[in-house]
C-alpha atoms as a PDB file:
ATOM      1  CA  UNK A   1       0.000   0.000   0.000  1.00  0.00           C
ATOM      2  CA  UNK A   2       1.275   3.212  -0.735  1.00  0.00           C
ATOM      3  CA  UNK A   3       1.668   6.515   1.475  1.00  0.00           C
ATOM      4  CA  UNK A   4      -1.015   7.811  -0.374  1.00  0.00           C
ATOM      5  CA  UNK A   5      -3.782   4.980  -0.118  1.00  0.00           C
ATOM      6  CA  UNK A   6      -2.478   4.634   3.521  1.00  0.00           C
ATOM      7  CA  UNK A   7      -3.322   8.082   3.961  1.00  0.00           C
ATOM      8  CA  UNK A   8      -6.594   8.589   2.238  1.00  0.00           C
ATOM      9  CA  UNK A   9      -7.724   5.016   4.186  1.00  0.00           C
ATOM     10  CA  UNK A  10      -6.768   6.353   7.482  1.00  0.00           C
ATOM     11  CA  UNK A  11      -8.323   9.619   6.843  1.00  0.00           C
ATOM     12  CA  UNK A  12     -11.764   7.620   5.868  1.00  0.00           C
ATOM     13  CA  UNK A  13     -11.147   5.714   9.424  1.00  0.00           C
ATOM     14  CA  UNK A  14     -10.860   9.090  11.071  1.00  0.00           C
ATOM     15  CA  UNK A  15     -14.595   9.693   9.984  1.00  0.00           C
ATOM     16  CA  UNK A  16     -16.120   6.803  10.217  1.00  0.00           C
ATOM     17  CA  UNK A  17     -16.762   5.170   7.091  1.00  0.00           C
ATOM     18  CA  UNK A  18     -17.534   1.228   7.190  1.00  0.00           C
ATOM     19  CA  UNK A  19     -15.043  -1.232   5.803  1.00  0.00           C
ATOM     20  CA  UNK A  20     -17.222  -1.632   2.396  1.00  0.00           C
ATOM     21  CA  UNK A  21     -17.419   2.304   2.065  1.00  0.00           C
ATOM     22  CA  UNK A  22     -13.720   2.704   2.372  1.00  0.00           C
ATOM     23  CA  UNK A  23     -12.849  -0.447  -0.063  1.00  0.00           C
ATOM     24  CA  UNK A  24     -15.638   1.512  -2.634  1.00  0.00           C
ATOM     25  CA  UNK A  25     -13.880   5.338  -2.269  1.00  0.00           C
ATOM     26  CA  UNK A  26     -10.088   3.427  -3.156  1.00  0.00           C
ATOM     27  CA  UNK A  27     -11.467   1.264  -5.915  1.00  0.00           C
ATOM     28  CA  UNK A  28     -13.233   4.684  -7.656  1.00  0.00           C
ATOM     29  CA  UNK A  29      -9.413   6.625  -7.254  1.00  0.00           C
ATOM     30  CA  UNK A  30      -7.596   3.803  -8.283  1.00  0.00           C
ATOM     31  CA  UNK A  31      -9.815   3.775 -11.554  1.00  0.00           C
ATOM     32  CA  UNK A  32      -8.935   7.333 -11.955  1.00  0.00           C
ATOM     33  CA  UNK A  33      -4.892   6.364 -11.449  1.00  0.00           C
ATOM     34  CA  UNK A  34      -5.323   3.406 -14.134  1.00  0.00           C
ATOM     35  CA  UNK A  35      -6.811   5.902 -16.204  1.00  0.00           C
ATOM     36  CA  UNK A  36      -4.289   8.600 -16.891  1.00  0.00           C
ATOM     37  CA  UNK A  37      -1.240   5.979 -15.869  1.00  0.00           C
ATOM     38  CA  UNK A  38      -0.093   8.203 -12.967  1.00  0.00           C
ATOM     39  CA  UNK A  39      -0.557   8.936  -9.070  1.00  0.00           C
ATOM     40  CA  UNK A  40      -3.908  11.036  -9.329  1.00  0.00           C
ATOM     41  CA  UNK A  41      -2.032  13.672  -6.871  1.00  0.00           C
ATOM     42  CA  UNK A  42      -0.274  14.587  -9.819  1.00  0.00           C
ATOM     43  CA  UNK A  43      -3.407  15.593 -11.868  1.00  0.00           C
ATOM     44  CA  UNK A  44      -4.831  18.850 -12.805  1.00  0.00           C
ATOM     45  CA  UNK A  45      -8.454  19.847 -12.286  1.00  0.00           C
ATOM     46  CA  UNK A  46      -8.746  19.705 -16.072  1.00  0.00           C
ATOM     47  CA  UNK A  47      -7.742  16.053 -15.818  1.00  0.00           C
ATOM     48  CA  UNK A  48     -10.220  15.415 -13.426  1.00  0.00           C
ATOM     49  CA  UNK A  49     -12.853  17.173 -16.009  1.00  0.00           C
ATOM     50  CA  UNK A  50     -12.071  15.337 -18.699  1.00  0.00           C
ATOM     51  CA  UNK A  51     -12.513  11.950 -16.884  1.00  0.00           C
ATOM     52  CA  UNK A  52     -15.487  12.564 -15.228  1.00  0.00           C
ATOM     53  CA  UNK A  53     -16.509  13.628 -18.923  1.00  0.00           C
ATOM     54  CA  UNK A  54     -14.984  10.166 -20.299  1.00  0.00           C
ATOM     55  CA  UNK A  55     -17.110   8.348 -17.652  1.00  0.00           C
ATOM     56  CA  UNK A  56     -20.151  10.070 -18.549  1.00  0.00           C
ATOM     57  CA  UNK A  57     -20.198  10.244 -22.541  1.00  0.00           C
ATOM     58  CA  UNK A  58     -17.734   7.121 -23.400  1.00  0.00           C
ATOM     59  CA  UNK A  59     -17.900   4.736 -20.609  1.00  0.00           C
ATOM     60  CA  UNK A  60     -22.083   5.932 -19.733  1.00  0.00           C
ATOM     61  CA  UNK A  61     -21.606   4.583 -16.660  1.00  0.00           C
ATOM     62  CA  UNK A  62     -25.202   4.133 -14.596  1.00  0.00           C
ATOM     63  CA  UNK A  63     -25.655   7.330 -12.108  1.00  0.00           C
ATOM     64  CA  UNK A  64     -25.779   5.399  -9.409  1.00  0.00           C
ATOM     65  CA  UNK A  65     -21.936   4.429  -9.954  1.00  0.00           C
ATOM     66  CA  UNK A  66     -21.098   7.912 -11.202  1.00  0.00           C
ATOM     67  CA  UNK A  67     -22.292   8.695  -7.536  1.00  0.00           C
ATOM     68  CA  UNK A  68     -19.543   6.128  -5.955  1.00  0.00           C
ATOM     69  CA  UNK A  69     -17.087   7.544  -8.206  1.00  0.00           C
ATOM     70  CA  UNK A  70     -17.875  11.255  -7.419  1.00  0.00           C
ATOM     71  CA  UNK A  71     -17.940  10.374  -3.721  1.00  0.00           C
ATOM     72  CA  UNK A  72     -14.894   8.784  -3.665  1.00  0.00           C
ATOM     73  CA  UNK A  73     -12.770  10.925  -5.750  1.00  0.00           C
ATOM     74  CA  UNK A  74     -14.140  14.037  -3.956  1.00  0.00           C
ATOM     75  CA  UNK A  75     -13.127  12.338  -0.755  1.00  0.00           C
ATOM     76  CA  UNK A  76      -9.485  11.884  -1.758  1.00  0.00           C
ATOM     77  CA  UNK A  77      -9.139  15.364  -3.628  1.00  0.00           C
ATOM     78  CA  UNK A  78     -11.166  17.481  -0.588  1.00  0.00           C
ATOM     79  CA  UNK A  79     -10.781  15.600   2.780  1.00  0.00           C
ATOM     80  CA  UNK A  80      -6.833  14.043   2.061  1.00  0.00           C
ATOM     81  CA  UNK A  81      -5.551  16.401  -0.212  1.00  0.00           C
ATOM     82  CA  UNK A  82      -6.840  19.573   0.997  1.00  0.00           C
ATOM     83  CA  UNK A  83      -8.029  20.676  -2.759  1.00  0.00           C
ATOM     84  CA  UNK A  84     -11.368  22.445  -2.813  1.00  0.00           C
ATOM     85  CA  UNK A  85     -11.823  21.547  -6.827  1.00  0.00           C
ATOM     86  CA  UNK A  86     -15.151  23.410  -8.609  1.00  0.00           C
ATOM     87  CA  UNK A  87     -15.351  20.826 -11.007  1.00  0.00           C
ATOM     88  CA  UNK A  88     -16.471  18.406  -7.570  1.00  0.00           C
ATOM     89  CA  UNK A  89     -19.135  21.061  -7.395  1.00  0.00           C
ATOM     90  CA  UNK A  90     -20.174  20.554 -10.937  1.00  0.00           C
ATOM     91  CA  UNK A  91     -20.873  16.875 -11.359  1.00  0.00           C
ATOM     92  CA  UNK A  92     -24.066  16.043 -10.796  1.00  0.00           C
ATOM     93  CA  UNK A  93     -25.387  12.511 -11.453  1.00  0.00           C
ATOM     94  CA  UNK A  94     -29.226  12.027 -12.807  1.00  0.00           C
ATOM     95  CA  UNK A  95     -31.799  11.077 -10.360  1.00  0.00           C
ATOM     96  CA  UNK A  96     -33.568   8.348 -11.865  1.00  0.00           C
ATOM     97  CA  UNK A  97     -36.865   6.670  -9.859  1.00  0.00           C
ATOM     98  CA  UNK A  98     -37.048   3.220 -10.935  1.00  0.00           C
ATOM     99  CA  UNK A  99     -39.638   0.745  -9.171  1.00  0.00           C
ATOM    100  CA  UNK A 100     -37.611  -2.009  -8.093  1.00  0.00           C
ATOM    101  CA  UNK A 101     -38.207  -5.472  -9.371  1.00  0.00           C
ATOM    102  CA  UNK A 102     -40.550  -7.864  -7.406  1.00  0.00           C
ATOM    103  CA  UNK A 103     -40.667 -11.640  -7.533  1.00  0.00           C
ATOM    104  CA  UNK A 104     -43.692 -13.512  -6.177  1.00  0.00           C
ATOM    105  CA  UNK A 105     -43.480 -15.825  -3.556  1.00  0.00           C
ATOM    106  CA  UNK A 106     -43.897 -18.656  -5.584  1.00  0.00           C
ATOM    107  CA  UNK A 107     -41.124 -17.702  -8.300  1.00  0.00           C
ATOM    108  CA  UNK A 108     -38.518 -17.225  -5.164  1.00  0.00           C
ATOM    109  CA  UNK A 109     -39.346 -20.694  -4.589  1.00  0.00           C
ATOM    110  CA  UNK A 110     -38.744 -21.883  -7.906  1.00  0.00           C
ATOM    111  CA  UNK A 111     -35.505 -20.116  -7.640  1.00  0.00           C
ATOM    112  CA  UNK A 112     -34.006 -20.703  -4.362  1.00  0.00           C
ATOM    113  CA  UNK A 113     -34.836 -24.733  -5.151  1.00  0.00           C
ATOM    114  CA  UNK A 114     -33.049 -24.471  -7.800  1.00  0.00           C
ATOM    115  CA  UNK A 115     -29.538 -23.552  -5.984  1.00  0.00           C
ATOM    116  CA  UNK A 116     -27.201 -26.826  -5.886  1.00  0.00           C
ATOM    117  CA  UNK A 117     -24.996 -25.573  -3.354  1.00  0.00           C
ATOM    118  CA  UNK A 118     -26.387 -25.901   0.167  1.00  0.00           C
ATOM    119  CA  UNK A 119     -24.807 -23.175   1.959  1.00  0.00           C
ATOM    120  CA  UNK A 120     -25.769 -21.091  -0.529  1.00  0.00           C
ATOM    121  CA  UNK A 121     -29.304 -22.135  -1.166  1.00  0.00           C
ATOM    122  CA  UNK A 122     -29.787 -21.378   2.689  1.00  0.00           C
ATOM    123  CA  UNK A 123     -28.294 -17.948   2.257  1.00  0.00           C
ATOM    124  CA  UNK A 124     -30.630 -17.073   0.152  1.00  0.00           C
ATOM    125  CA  UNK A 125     -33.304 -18.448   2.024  1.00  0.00           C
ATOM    126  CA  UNK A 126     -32.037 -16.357   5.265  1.00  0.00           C
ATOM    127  CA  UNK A 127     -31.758 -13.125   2.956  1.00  0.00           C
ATOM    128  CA  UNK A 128     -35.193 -13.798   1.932  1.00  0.00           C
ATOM    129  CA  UNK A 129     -37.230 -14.220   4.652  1.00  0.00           C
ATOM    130  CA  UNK A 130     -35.152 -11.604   6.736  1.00  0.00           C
ATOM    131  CA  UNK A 131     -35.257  -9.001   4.135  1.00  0.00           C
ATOM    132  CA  UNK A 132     -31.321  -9.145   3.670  1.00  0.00           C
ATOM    133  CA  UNK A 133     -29.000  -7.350   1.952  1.00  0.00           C
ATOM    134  CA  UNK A 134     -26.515  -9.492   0.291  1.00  0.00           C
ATOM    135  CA  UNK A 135     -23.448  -8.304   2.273  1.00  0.00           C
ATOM    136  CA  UNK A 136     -25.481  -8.738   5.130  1.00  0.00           C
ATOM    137  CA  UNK A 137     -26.512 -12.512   4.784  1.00  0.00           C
ATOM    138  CA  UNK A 138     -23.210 -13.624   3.642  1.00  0.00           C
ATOM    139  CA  UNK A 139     -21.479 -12.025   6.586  1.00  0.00           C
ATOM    140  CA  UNK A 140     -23.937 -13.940   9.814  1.00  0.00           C
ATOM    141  CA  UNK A 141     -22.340 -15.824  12.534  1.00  0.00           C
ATOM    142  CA  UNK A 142     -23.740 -18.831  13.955  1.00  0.00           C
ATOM    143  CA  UNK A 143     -24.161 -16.450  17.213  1.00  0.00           C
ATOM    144  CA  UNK A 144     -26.183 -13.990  15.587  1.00  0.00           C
ATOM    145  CA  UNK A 145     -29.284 -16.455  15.112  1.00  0.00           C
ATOM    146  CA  UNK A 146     -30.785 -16.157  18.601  1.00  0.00           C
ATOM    147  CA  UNK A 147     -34.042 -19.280  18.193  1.00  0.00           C
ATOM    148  CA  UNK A 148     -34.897 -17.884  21.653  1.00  0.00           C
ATOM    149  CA  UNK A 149     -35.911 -14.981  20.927  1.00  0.00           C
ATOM    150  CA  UNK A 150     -36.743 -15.637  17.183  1.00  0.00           C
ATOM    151  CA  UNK A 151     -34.722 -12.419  16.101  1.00  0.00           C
ATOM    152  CA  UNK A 152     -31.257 -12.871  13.572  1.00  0.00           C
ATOM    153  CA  UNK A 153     -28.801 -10.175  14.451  1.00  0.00           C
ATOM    154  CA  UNK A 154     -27.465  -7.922  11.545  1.00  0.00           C
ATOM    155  CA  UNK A 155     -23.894  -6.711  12.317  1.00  0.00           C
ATOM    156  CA  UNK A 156     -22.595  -3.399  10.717  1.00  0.00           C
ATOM    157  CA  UNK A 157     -25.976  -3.037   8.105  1.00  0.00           C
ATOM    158  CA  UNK A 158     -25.956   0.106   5.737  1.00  0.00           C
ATOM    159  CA  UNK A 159     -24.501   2.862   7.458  1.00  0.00           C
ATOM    160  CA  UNK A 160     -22.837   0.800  10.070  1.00  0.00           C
ATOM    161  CA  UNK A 161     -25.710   0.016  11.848  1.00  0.00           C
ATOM    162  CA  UNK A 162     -26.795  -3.056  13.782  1.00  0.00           C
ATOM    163  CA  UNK A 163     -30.434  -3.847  13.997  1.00  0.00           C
ATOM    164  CA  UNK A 164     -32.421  -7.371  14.622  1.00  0.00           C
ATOM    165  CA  UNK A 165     -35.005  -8.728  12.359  1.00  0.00           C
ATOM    166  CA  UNK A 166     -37.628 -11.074  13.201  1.00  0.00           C
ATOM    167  CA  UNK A 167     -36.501 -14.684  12.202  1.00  0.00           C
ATOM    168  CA  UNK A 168     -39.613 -17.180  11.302  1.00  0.00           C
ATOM    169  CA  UNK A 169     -40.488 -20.630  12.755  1.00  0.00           C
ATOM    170  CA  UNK A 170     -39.784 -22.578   8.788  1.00  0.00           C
ATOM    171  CA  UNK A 171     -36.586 -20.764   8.206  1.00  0.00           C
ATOM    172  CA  UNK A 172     -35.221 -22.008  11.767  1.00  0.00           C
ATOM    173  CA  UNK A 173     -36.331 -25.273  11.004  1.00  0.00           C
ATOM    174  CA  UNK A 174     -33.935 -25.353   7.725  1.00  0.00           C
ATOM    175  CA  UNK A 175     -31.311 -23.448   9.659  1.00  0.00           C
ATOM    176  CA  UNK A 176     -31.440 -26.507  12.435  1.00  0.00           C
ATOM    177  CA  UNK A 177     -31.467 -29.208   9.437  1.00  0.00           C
ATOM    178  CA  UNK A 178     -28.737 -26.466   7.163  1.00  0.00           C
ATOM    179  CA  UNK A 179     -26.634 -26.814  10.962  1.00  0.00           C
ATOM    180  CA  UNK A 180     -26.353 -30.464  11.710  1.00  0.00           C
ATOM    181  CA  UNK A 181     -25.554 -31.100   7.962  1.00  0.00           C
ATOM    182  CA  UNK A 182     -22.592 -28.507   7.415  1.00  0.00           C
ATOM    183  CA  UNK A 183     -21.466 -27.992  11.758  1.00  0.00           C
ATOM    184  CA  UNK A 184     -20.353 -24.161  10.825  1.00  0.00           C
ATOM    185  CA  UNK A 185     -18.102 -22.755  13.823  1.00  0.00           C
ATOM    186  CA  UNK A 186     -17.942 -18.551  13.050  1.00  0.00           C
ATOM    187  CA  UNK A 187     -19.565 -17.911   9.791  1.00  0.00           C
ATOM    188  CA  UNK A 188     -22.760 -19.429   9.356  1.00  0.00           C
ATOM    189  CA  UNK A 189     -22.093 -19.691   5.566  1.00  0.00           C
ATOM    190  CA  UNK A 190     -18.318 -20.224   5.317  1.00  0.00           C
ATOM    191  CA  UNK A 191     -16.613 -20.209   2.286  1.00  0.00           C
ATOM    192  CA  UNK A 192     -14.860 -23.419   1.060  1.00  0.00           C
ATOM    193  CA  UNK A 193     -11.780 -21.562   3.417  1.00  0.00           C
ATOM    194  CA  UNK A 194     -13.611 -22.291   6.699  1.00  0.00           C
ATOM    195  CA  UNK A 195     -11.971 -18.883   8.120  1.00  0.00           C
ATOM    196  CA  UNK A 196     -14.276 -16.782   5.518  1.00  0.00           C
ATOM    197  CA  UNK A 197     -17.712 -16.376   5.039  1.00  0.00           C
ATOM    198  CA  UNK A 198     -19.284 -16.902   1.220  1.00  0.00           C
ATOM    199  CA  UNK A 199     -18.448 -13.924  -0.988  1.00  0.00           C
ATOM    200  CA  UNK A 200     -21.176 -11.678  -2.218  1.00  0.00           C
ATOM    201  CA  UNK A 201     -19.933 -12.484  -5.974  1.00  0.00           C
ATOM    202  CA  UNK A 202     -20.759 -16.548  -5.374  1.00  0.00           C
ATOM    203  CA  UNK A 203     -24.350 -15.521  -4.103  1.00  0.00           C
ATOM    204  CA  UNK A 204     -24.852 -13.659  -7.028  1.00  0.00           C
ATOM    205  CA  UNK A 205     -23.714 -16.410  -9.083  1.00  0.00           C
ATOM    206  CA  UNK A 206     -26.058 -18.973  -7.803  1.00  0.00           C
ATOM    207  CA  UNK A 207     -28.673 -16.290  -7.975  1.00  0.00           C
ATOM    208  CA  UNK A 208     -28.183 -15.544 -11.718  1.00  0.00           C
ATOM    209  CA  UNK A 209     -27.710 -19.418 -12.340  1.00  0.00           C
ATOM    210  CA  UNK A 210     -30.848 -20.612 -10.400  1.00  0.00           C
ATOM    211  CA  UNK A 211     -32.787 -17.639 -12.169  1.00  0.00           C
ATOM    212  CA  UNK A 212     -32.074 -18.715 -15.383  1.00  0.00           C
ATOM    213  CA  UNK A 213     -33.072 -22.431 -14.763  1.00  0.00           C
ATOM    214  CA  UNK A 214     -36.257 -21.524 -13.483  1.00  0.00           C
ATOM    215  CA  UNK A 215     -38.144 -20.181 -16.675  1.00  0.00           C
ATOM    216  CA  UNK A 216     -38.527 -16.763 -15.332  1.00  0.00           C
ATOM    217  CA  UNK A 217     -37.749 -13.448 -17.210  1.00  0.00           C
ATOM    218  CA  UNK A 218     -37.378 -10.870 -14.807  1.00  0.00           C
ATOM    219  CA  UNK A 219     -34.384  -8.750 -14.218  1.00  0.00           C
ATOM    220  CA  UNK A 220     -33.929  -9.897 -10.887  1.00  0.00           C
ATOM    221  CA  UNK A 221     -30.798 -10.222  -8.527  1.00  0.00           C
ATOM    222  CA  UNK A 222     -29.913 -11.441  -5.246  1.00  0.00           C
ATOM    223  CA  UNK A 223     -31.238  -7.857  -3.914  1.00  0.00           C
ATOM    224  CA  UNK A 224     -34.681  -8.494  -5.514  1.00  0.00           C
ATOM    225  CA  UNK A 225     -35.561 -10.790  -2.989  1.00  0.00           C
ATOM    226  CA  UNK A 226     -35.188  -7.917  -0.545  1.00  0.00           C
ATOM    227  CA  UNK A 227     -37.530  -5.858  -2.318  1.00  0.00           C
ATOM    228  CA  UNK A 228     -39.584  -8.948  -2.886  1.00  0.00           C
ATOM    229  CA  UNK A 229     -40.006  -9.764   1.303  1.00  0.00           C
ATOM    230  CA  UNK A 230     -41.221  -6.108   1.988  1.00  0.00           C
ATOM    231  CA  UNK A 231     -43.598  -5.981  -0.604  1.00  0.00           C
ATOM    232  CA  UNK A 232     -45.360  -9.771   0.592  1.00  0.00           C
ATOM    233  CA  UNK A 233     -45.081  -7.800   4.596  1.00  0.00           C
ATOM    234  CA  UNK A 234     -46.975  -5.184   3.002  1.00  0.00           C
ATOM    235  CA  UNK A 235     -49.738  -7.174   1.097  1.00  0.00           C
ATOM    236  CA  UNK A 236     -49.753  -9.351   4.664  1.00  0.00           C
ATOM    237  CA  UNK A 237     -50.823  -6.050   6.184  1.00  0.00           C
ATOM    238  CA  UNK A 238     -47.896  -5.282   8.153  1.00  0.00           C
ATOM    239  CA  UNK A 239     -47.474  -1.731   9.095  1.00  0.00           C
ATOM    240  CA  UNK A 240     -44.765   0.288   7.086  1.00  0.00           C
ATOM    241  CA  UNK A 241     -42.805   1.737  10.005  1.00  0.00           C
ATOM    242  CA  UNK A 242     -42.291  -1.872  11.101  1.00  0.00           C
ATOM    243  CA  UNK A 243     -41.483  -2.641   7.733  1.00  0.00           C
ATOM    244  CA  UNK A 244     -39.199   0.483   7.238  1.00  0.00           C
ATOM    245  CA  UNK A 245     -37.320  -0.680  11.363  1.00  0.00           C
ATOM    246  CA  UNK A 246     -37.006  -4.231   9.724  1.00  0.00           C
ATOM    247  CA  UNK A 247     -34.992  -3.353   6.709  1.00  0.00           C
ATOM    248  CA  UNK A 248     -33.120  -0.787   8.406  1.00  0.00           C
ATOM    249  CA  UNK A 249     -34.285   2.217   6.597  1.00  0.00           C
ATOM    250  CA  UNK A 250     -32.941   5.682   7.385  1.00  0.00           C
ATOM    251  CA  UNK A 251     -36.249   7.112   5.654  1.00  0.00           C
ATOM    252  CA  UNK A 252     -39.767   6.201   5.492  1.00  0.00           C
ATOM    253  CA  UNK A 253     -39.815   7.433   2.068  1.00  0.00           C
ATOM    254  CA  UNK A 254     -37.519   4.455   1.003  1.00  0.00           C
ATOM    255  CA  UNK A 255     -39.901   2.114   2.320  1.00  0.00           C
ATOM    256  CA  UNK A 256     -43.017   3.601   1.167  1.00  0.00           C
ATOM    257  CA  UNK A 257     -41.918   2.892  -2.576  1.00  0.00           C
ATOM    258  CA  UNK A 258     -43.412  -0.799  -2.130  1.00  0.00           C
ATOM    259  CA  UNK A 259     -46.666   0.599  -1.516  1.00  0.00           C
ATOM    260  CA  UNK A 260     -47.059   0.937  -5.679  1.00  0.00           C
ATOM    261  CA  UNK A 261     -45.659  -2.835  -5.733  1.00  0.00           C
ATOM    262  CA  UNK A 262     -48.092  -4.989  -3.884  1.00  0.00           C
ATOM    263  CA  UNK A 263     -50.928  -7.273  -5.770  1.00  0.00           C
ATOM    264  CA  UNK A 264     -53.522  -5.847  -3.096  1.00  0.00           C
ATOM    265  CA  UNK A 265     -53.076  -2.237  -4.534  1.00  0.00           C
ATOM    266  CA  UNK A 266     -52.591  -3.508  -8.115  1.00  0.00           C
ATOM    267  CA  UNK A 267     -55.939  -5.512  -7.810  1.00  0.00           C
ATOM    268  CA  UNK A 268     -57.822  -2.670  -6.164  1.00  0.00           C
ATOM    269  CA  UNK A 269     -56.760  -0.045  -9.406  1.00  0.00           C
ATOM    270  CA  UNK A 270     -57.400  -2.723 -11.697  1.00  0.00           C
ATOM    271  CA  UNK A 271     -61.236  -3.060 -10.469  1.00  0.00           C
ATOM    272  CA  UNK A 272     -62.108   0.457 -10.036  1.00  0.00           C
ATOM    273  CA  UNK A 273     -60.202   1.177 -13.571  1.00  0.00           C
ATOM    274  CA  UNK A 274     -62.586  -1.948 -15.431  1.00  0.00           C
ATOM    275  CA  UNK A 275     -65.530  -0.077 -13.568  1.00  0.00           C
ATOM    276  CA  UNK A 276     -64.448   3.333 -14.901  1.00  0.00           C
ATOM    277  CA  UNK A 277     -64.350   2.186 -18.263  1.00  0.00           C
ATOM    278  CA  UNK A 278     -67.024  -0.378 -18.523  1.00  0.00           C
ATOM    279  CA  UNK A 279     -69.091   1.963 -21.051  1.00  0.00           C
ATOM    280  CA  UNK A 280     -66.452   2.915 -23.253  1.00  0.00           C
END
């Protein structure tokens, strides 16, 4: 590691940023270094410009990863290298709204059945019915299930947060069966090096794999079955604030975005639409 990195890394430390946050800010600098073949404390603000430019017209990166890379190339250029740049100022990614994709609970069946390996088919299963984040189902400890008190705890969520979610009677039973098959010590889903837990790229994997085995042509990921467990909570009739404490939502306006999702409210537009128009 150079002087630099070890800098920048310990300044992110200094504030606070989570492990994941800081690994994201290097990666988006060191794709800046690649790209101009030198340390990117050697670059001019017209440099910088130009590459944001390049990322923008060339590579048309998404704006949610424009975001990551304007985040952490600010970081370096503000916060470790003391440079208050206008061109920082200037970028400003496109706020798109996009309604996430939602699976019903009968096509994440079809999928998670159709994942060979068994830690991983429980992951999902966990991530699922816990309304997981990937990062945050590969990463549980055997100690965080407490069957007790039917909760799972989530270490270090978005934001660095910890928060427990409620853990159901079926998906104990499979962790019990998932337990006396595999006998994991630390990591509940360890990789095939017992000291680590699965990576989030294997999930995915599986995921994408199992997907396209099961006949079913959504864009879906591992993260859709997050956005698939709150909208089957909300068309169960649990409240939203529950809903919003569960997934570990800074804002209820993040959660309320499943409210345009569930069958219930489809159903209900659909009937008062054919009503509307029955004389047309």
């Amino acid at each position: 590691m150079t002087a630099l990195r070890r800098r920048m890394v310990e300044d992110m430390e200094l504030q606070g940023l989570s492990a994941s946050t800081r690994e994201t800010y290097v990666h988006a600098v060191n794709g800046l270094a690649r790209y101009y073949g030198c340390s990117p404390d050697r670059l001019s603000e017209e440099q910088l410009r130009e590459y944001f430019l390049y990322l923008i017209n060339d590579r048309r990166v998404a704006p949610s990863t424009l975001t990551v890379y304007l985040c952490g190339i600010k970081f370096f250029y503000e916060s470790t290298l003391k440079r208050q740049w206008q061109v920082l100022e200037l970028v400003r990614p496109k706020k798109r709204k996009k309604l996430p994709v939602v699976l019903s609970r009968e096509e994440v069946r079809r999928i998670v059945s159709r994942v060979r390996c068994r830690r991983i088919r429980m992951c999902l299963t966990l991530i699922y019915s816990c309304g997981l984040r990937v990062s945050e189902g590969t990463k549980l400890q055997v100690a965080d299930i407490d069957s007790a008190r039917m909760v799972v705890r989530v270490r270090e969520g978005k934001g660095g947060k910890d928060r427990y979610v409620p853990l159901a009677q079926r998906p104990l039973e499979l962790l019990r069966t998932y337990w006396v098959v595999e006998r994991p010590r630390l990591w509940l889903f360890p990789a095939r090096q017992r000291h680590r837990h699965l990576a989030k790229s294997t999930v995915q994997k599986a995921f994408k794999s199992a997907l396209s085995q099961s006949g079913i042509f959504k864009n879906a990921s591992v993260h859709t079955l997050r956005h698939s467990y709150a909208t089957h909570l909300l068309e169960s009739g649990v409240n939203l604030h529950l809903i919003q404490q569960t997934l570990g939502h800074k804002s209820p306006r993040t959660t309320t975005v499943y409210m345009h999702l569930t069958q219930k409210a489809l159903e209900g537009l659909q009937a008062d639409i054919n009503e509307l128009m029955v004389d047309l």
